[in-house]
Protein backbone atom coordinates (compact mmCIF):
# COMPACT_ATOMS: atom_id res chain seq x y z
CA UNK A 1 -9.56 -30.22 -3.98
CA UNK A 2 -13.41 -31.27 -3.11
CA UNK A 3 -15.94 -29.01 -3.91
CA UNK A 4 -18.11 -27.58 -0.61
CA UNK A 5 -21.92 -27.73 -0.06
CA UNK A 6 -21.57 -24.94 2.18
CA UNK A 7 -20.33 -22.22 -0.56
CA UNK A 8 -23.66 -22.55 -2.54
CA UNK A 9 -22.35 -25.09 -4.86
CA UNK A 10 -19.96 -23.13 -5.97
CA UNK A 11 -16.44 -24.03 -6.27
CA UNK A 12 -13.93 -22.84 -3.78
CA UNK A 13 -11.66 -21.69 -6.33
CA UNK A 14 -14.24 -19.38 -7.82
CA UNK A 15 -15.38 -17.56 -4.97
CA UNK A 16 -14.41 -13.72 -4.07
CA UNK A 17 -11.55 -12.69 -1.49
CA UNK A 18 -12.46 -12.52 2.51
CA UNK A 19 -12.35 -9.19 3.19
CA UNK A 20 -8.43 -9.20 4.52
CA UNK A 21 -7.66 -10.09 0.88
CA UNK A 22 -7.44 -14.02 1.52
CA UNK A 23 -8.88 -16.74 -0.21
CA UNK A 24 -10.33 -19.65 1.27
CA UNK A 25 -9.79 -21.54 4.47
CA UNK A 26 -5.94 -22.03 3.88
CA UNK A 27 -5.40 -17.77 3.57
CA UNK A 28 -2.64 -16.69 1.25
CA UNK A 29 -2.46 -13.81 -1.39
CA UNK A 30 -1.51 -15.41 -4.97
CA UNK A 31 1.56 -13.42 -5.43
CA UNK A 32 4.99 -13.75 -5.85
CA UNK A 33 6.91 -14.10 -2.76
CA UNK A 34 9.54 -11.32 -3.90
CA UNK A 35 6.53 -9.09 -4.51
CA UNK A 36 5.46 -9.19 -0.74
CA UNK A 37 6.66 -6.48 0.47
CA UNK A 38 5.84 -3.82 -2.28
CA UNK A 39 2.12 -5.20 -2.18
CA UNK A 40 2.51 -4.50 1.60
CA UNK A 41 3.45 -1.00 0.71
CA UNK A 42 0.56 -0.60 -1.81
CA UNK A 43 -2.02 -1.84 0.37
CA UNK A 44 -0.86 0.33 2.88
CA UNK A 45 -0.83 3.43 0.56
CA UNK A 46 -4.46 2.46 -0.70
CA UNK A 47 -5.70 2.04 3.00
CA UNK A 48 -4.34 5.73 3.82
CA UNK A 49 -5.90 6.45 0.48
CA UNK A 50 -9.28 4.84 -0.11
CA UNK A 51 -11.40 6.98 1.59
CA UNK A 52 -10.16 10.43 0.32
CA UNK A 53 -12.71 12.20 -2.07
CA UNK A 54 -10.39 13.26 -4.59
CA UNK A 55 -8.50 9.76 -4.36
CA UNK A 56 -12.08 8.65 -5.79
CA UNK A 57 -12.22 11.09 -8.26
CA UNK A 58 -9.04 10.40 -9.83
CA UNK A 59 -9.31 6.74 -9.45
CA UNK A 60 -12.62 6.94 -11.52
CA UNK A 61 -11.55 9.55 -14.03
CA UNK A 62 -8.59 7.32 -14.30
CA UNK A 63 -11.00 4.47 -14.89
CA UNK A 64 -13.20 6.03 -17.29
CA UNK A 65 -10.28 6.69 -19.41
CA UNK A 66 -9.31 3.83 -19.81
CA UNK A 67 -12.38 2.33 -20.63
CA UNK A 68 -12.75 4.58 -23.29
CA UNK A 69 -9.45 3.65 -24.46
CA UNK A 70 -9.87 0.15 -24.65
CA UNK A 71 -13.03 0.45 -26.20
CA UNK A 72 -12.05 3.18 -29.11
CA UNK A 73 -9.19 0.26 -29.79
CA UNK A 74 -11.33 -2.46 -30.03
CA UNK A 75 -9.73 -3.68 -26.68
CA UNK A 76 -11.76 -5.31 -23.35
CA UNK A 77 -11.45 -3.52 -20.67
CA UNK A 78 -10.59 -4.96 -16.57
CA UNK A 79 -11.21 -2.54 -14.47
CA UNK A 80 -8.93 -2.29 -11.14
C-alpha cells in the first residue's frame, strides 16, 4: 500500500482510529469475524457506560491496579 502526503508523512497503517472505530479509507475493525457480534455488545455496553462517574472511577482504580501490578512484577503495562 503507498504511503500518503496528506497524513503528515506518516504511514497509513500507523495512524489512530476515526472516531467510529475505523481505520483508514477502506473502514473495517481488525477483528475476528466470529467476534462481531460480542464486540457489538461491548461497544454498546461501554457507550451506555462511558459517561457514568463511577464507571470512571472503577475503570481508573481498575487501571491503577494494574499498573501497579505489572510494575511490582517487573511486567509493562498497556493500558485499555
Amino acid at each position: 500500500m503507498q504511503s500518503n502526503d496528506d497524513d503528515k508523512g506518516q504511514n497509513e497503517f500507523y495512524n489512530e482510529p476515526e472516531a467510529d472505530g475505523h481505520f483508514g479509507p477502506y473502514g473495517g475493525r481488525f477483528v475476528s469475524e466470529t467476534l462481531f457480534h460480542a464486540l457489538d455488545e461491548l461497544e454498546a455496553l461501554y457507550d451506555s457506560l462511558k459517561n457514568d462517574a463511577e464507571f470512571q472511577r472503577t475503570s481508573r482504580r481498575f487501571a491503577s491496579l494494574m499498573r501497579q501490578l505489572c510494575v511490582e512484577n517487573g511486567g509493562t503495562f498497556v493500558g485499555l
